[in-house]
C-alpha atoms as a PDB file:
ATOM      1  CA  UNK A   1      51.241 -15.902  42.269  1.00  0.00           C
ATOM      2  CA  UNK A   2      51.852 -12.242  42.745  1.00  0.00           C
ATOM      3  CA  UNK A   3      49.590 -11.284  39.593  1.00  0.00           C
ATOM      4  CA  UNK A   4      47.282 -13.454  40.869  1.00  0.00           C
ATOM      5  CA  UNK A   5      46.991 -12.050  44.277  1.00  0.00           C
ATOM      6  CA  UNK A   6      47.107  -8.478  42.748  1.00  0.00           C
ATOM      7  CA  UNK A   7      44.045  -9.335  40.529  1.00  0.00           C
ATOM      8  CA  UNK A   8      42.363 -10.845  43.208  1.00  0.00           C
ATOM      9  CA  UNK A   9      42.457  -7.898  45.532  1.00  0.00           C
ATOM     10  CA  UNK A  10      41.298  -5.302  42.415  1.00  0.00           C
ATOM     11  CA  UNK A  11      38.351  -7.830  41.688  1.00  0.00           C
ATOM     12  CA  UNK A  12      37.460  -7.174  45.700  1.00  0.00           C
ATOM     13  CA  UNK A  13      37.661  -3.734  45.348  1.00  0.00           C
ATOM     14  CA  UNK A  14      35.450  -3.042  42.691  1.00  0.00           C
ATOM     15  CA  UNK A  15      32.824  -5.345  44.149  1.00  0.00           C
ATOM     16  CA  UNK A  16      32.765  -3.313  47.111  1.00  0.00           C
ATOM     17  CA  UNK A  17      32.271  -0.427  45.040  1.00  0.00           C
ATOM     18  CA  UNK A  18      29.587  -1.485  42.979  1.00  0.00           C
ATOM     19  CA  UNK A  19      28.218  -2.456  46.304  1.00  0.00           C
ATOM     20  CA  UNK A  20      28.328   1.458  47.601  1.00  0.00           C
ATOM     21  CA  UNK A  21      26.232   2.370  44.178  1.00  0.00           C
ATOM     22  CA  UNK A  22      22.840   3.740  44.483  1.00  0.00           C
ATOM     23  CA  UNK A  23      20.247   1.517  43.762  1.00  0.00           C
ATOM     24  CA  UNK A  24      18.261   1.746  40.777  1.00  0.00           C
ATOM     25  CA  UNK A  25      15.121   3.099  41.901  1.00  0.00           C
ATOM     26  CA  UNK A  26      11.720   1.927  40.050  1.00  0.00           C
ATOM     27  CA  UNK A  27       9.329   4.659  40.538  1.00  0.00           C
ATOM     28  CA  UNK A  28       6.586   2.836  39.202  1.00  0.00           C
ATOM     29  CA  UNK A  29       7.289  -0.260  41.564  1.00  0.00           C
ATOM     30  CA  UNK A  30       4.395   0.655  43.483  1.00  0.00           C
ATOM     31  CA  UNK A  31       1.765   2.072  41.146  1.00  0.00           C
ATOM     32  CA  UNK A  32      -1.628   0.569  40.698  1.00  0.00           C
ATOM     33  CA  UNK A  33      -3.242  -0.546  37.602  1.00  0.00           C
ATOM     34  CA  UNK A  34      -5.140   2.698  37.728  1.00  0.00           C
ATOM     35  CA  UNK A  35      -2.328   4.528  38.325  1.00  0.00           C
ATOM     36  CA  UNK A  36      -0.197   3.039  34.971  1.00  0.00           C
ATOM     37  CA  UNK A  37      -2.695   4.013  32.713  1.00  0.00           C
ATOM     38  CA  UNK A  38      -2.923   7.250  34.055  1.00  0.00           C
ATOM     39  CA  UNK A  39       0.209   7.989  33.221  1.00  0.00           C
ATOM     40  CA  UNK A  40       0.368   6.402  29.876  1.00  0.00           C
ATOM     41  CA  UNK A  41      -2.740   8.831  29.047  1.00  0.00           C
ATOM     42  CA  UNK A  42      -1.032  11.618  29.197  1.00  0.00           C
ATOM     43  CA  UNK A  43       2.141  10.383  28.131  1.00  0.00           C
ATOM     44  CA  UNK A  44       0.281  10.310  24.933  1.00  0.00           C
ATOM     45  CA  UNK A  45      -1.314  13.077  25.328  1.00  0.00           C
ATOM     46  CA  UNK A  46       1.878  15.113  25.578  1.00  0.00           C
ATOM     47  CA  UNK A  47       3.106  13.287  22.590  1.00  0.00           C
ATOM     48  CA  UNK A  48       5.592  10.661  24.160  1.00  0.00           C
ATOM     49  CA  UNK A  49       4.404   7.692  22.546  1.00  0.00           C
ATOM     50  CA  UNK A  50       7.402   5.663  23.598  1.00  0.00           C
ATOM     51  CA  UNK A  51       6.455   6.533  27.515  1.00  0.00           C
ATOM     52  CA  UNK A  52       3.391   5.538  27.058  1.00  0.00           C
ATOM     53  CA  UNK A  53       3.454   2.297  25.024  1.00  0.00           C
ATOM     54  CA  UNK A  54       6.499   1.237  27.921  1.00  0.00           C
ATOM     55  CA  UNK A  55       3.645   2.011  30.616  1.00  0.00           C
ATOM     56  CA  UNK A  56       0.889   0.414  28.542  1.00  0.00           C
ATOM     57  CA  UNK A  57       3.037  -3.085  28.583  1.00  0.00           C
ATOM     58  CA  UNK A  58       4.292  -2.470  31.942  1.00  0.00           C
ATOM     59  CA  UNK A  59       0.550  -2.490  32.573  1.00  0.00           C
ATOM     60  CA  UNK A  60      -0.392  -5.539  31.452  1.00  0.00           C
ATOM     61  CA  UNK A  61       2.518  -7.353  32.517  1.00  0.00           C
ATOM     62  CA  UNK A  62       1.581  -6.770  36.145  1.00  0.00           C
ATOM     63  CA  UNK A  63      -1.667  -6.633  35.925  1.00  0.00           C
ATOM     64  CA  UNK A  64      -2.847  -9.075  33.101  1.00  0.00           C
ATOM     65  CA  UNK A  65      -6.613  -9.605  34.392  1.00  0.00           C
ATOM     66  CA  UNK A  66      -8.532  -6.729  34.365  1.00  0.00           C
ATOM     67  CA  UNK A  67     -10.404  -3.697  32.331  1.00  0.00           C
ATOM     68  CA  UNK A  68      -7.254  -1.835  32.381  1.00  0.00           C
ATOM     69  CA  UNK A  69      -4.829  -4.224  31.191  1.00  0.00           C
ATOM     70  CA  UNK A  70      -8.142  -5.030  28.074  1.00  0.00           C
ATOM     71  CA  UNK A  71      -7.624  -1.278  27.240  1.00  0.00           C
ATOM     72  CA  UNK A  72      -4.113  -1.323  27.336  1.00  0.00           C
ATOM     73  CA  UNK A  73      -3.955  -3.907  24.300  1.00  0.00           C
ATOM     74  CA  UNK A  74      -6.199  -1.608  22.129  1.00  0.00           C
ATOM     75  CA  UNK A  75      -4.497   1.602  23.041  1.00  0.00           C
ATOM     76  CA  UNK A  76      -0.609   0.751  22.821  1.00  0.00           C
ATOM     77  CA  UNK A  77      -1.737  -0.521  19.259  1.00  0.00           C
ATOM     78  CA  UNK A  78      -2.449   2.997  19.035  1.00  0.00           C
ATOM     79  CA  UNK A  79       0.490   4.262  20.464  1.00  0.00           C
ATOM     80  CA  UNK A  80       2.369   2.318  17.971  1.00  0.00           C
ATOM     81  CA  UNK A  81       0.897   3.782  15.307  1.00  0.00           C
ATOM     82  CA  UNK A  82       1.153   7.415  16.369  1.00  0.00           C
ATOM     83  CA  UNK A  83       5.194   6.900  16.770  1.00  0.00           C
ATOM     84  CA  UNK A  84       5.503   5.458  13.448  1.00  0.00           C
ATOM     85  CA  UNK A  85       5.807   1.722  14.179  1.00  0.00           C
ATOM     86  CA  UNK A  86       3.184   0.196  11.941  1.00  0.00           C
ATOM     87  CA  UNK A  87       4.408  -3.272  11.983  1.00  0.00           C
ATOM     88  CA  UNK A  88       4.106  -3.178  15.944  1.00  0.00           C
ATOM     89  CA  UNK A  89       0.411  -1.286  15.731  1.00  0.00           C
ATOM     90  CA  UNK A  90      -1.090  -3.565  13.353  1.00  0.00           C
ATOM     91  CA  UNK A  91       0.801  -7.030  15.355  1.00  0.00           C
ATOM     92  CA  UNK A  92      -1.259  -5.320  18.620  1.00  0.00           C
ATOM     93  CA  UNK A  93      -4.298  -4.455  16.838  1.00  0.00           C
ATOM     94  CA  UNK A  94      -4.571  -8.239  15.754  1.00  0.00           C
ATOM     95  CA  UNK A  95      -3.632  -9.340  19.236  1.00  0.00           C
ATOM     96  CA  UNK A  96      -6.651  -8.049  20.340  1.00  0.00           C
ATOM     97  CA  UNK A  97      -8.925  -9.077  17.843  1.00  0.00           C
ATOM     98  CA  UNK A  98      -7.641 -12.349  18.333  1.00  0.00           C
ATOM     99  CA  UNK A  99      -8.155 -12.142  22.228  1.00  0.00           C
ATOM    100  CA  UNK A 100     -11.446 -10.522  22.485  1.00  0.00           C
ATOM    101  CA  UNK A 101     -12.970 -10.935  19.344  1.00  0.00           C
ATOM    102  CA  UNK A 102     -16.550  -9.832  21.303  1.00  0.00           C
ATOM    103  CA  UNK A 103     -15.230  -6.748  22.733  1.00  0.00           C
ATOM    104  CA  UNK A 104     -17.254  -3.675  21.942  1.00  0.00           C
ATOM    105  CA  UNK A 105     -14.006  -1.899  21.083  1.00  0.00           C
ATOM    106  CA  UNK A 106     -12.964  -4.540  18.380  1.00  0.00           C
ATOM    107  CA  UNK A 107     -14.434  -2.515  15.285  1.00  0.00           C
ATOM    108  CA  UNK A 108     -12.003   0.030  16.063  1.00  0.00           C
ATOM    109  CA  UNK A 109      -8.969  -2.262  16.125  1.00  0.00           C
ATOM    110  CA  UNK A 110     -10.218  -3.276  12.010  1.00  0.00           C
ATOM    111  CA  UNK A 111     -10.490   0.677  11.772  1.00  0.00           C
ATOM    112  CA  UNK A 112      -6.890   1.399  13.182  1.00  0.00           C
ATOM    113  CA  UNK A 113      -5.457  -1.569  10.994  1.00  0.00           C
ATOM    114  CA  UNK A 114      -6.967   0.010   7.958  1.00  0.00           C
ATOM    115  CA  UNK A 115      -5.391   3.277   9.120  1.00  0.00           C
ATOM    116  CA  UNK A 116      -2.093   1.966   9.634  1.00  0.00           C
ATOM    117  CA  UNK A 117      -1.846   0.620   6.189  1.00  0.00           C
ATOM    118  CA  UNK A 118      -3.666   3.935   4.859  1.00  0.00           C
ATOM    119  CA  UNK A 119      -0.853   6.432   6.541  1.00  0.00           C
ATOM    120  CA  UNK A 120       2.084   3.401   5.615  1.00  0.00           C
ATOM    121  CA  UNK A 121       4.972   4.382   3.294  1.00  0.00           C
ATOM    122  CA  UNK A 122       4.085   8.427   4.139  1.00  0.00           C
ATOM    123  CA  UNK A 123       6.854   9.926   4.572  1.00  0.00           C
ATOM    124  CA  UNK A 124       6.958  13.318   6.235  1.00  0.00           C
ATOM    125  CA  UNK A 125       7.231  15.283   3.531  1.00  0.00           C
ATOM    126  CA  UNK A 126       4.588  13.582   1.174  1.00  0.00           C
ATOM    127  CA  UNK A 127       1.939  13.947   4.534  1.00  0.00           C
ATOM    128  CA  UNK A 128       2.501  17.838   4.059  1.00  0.00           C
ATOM    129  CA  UNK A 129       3.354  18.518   0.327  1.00  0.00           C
ATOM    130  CA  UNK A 130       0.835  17.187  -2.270  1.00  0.00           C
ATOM    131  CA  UNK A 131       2.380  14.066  -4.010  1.00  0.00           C
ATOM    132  CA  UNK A 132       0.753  11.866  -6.432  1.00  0.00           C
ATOM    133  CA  UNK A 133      -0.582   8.800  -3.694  1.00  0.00           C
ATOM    134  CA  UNK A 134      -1.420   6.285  -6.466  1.00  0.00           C
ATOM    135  CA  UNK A 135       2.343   5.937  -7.164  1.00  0.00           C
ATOM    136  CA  UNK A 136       2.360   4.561  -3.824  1.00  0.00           C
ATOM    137  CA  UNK A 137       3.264   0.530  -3.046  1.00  0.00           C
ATOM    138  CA  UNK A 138      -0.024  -0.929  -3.678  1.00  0.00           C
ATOM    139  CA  UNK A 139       0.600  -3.586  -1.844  1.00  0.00           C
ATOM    140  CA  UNK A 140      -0.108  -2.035   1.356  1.00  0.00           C
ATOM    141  CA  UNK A 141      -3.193   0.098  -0.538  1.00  0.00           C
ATOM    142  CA  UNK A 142      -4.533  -3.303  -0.735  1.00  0.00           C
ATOM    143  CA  UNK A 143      -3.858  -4.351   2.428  1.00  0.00           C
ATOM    144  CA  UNK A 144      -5.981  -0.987   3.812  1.00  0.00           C
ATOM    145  CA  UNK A 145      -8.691  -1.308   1.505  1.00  0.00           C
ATOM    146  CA  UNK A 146      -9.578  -4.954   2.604  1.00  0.00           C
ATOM    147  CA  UNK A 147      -9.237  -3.919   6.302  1.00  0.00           C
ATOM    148  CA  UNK A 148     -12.044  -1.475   5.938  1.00  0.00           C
ATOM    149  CA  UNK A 149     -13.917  -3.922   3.961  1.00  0.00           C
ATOM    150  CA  UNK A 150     -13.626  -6.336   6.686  1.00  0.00           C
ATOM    151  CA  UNK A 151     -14.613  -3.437   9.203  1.00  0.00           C
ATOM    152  CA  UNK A 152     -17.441  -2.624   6.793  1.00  0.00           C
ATOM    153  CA  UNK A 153     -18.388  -6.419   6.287  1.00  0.00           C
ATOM    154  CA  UNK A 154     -18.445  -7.455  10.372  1.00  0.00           C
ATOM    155  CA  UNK A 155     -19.930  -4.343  11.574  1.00  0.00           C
ATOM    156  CA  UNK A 156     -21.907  -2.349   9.077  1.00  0.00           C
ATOM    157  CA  UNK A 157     -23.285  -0.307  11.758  1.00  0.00           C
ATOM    158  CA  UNK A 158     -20.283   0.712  13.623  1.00  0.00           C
ATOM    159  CA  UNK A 159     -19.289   4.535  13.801  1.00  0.00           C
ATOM    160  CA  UNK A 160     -15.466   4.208  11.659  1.00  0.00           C
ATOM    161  CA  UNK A 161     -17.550   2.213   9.110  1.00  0.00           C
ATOM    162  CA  UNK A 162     -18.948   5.313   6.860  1.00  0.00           C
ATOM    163  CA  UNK A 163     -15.167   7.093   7.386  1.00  0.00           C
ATOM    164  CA  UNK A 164     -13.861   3.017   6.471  1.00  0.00           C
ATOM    165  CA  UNK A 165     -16.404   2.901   3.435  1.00  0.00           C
ATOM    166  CA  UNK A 166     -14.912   6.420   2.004  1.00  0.00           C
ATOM    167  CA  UNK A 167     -11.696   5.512   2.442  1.00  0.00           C
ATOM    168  CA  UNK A 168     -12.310   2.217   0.192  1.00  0.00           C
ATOM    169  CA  UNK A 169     -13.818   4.466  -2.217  1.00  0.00           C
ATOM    170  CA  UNK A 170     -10.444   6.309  -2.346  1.00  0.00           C
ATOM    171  CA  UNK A 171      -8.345   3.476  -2.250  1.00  0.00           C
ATOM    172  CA  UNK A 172     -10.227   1.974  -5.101  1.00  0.00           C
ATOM    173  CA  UNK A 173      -9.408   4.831  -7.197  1.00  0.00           C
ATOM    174  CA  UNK A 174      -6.125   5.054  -6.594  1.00  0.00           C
ATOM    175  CA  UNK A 175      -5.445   0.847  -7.154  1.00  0.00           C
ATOM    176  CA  UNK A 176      -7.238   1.959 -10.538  1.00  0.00           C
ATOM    177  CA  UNK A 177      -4.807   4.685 -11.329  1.00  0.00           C
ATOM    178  CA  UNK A 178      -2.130   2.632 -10.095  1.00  0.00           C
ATOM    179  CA  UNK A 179      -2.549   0.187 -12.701  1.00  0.00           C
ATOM    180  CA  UNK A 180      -2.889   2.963 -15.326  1.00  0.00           C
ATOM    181  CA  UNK A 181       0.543   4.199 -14.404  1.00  0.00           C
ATOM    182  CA  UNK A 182       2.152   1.187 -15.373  1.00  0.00           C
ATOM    183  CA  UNK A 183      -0.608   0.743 -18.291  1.00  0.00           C
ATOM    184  CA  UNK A 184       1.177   3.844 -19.447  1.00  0.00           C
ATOM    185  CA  UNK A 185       4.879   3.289 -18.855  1.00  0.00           C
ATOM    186  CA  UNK A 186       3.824   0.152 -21.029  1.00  0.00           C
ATOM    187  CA  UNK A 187       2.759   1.574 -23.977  1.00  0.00           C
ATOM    188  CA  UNK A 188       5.816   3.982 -23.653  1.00  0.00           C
ATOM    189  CA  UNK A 189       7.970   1.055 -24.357  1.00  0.00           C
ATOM    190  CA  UNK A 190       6.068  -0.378 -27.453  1.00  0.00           C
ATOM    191  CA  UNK A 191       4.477  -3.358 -24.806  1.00  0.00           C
ATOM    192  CA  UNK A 192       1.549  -2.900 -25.986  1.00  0.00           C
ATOM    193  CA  UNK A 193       0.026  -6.263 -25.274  1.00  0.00           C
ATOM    194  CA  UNK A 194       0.990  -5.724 -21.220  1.00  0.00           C
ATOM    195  CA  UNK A 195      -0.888  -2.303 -21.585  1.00  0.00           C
ATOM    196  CA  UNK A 196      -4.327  -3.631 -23.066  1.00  0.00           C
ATOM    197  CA  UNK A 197      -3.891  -6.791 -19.874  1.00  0.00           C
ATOM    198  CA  UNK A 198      -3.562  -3.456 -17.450  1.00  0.00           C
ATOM    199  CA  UNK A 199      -6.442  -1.775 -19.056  1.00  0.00           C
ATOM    200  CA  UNK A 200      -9.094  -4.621 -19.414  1.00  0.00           C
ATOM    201  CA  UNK A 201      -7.584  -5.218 -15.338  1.00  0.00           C
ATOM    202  CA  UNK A 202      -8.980  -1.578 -14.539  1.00  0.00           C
ATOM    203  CA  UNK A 203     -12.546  -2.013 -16.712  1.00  0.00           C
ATOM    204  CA  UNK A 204     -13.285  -5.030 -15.031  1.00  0.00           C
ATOM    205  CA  UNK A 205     -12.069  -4.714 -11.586  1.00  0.00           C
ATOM    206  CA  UNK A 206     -12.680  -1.237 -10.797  1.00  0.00           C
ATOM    207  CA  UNK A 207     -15.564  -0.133 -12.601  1.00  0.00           C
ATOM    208  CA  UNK A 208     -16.960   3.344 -11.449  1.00  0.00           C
ATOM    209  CA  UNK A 209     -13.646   5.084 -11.126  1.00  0.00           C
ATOM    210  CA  UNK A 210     -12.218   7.842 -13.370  1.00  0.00           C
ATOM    211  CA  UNK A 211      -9.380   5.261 -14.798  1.00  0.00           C
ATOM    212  CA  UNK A 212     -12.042   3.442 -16.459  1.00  0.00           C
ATOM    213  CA  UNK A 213     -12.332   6.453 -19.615  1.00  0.00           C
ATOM    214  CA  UNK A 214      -8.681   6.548 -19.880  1.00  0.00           C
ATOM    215  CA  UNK A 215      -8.676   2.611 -19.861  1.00  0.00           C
ATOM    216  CA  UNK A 216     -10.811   2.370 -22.694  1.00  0.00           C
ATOM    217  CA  UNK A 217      -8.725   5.020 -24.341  1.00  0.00           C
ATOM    218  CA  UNK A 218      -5.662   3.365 -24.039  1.00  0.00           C
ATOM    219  CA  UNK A 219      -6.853  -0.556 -24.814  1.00  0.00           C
ATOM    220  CA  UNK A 220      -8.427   0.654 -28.032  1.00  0.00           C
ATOM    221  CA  UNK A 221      -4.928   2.381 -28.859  1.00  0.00           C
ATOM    222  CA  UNK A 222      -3.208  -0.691 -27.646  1.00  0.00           C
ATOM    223  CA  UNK A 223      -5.021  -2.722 -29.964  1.00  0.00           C
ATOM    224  CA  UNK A 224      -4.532  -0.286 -32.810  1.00  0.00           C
ATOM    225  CA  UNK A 225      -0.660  -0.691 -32.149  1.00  0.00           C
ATOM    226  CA  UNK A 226      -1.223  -4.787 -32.491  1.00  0.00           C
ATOM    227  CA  UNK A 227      -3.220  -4.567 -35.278  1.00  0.00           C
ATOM    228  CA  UNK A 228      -6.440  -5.939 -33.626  1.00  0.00           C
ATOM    229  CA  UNK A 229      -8.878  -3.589 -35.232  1.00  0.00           C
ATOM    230  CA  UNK A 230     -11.920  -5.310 -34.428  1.00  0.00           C
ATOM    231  CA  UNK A 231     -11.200  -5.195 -30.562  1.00  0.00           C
ATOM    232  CA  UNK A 232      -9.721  -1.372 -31.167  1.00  0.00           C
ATOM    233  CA  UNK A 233     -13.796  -0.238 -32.579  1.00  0.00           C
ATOM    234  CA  UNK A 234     -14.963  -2.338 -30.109  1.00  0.00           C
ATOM    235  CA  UNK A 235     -13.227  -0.371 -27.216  1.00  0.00           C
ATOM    236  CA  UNK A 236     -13.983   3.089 -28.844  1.00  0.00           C
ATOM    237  CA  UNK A 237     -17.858   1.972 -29.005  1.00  0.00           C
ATOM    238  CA  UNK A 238     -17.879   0.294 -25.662  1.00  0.00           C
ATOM    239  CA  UNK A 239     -16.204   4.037 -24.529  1.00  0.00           C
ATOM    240  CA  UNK A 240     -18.396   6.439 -26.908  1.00  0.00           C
ATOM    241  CA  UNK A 241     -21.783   4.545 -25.172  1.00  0.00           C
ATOM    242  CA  UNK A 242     -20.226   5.461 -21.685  1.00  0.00           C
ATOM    243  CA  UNK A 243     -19.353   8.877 -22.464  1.00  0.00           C
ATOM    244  CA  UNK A 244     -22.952   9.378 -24.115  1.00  0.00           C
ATOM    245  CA  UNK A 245     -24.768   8.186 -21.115  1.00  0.00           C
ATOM    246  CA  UNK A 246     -22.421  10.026 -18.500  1.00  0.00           C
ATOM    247  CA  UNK A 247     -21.322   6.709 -16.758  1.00  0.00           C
ATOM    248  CA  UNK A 248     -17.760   7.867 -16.973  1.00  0.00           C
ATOM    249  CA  UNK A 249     -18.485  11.472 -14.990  1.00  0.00           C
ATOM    250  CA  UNK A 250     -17.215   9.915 -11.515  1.00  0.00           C
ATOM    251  CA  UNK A 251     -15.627  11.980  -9.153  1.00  0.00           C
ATOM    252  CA  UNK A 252     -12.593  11.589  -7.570  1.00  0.00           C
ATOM    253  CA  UNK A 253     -12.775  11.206  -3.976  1.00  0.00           C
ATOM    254  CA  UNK A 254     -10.029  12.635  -1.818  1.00  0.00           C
ATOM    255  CA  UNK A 255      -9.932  11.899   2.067  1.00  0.00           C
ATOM    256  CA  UNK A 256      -7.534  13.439   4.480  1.00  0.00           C
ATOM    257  CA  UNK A 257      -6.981  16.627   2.358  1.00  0.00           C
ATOM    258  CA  UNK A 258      -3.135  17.577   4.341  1.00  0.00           C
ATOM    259  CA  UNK A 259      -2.279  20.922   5.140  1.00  0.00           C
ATOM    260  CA  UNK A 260       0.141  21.299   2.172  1.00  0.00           C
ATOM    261  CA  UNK A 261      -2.590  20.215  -0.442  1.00  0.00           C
ATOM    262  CA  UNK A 262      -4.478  23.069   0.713  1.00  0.00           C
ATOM    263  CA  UNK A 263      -1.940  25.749   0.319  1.00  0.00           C
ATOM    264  CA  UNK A 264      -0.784  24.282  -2.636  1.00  0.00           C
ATOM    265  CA  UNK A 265      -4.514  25.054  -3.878  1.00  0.00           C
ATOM    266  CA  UNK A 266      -4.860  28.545  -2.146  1.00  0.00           C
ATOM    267  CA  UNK A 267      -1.803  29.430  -4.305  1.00  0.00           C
ATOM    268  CA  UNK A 268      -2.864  28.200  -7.359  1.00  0.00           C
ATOM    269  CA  UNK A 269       0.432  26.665  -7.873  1.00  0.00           C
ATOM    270  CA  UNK A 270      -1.247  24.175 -10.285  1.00  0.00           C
ATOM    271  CA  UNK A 271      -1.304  26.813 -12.343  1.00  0.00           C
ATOM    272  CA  UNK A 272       0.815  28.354 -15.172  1.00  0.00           C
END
């Protein structure tokens, strides 16, 4: 009974001194709808994304109804994105395509899912020191490019559609090269029927990118290596005509040159 009695009286003494606590004060308890996004503006313009996406869902949560709490959706999908959470920015960016698929802001949530999955798998580093992008998971290279082609498809005419239609152009090429890399580490290991699938992949699928030459290089060595010497001339005609017309000259197209590809170009460290 004594414990009892002793624990009794503590338990009463440290409600009363929870009860002589501050409150926790909620500054934001009386801000306006105006007055939230405000404040998650220049949250992100200062850079705190995490301020401002907590203001931008504090936002709509008291005030669903409304042109602020509409902008809120689109720009915390944003926010997302610019503090590296691209599973949250492109979940946000299809909540509000699914909840106002009429909005005149709507081609810019295709735009900034297309982005996400451009910038995904980036690391720091590889944003700032040249790396070799086709390596990449192409997975989510896929995912970007048919983004922008849905962009592209449902509004032609929109202002991200000719930046959406160059970065398909890009991501093309490097799905292309992607399949040449493993066309390559094929042929490496004597698999040479896998190459020639992974070359005839790239000349059908991506035609008018610079894999295609190297394709046809590599299918009519692949045959070579299989004995298939009919479909080995075959590819070196099918790649002489090419050459001899100029259909193979195709640029590459590079988008979002970053600061380290630059210097690594002013300093010629391509270079023996």
């Amino acid at each position: 009974m004594k414990i009892i009695r002793i624990l009794l009286v503590s338990a009463t003494l440290l409600l009363s001194a929870c009860s002589l606590l501050p409150e926790q004060i909620d500054e934001t308890k009386d801000w306006s709808a105006q007055k939230f996004y405000k404040e998650a503006s220049e949250s992100m313009a200062a850079g705190d994304y995490q301020k401002a996406i907590e203001y931008y869902e504090t936002l709509e949560a008291r005030y669903p109804f409304g042109q602020y709490a509409i902008q809120s959706q689109i720009d915390v999908a944003y926010a997302y994105y610019k503090d590296g959470k691209a599973v949250e920015a492109i979940a946000a960016a299809d909540r509000f395509i699914k909840l106002h698929p009429r909005n005149p802001h709507v081609d810019y949530a295709y735009y900034l899912k297309g982005l996400v999955n451009f910038n995904r798998n980036l690391g720091f580093i590889q944003r700032f020191i040249p790396t070799d992008t086709s390596q990449r998971d192409p997975v989510t290279t896929l995912s970007s490019f048919n983004d922008f082609a849905e962009l592209v498809r449902l509004y032609p005419d929109s202002e991200y559609s000719a930046d959406a239609r160059q970065r398909m152009v890009y991501l093309r090429n490097n799905l292309a090269m992607n399949e040449m890399h493993v066309a390559r580490y094929y042929m490496k290991r004597g698999a040479y029927l896998a190459a020639a699938n992974r070359c005839v992949t790239v000349i059908e699928k991506y035609q008018r990118t610079p894999s295609v030459k190297e394709a046809l290089e590599i299918l009519a060595l692949a045959y070579d290596k299989l004995g298939m010497q009919e479909l080995s001339a075959d590819a070196r005609r099918v790649l002489a005509i090419n050459q001899a017309s100029g259909a193979l000259e195709i640029p590459e197209t590079e988008v979002e040159e970053s600061y380290g590809r630059k210097i690594w170009n002013y300093l010629e460290l391509d270079k023996n």
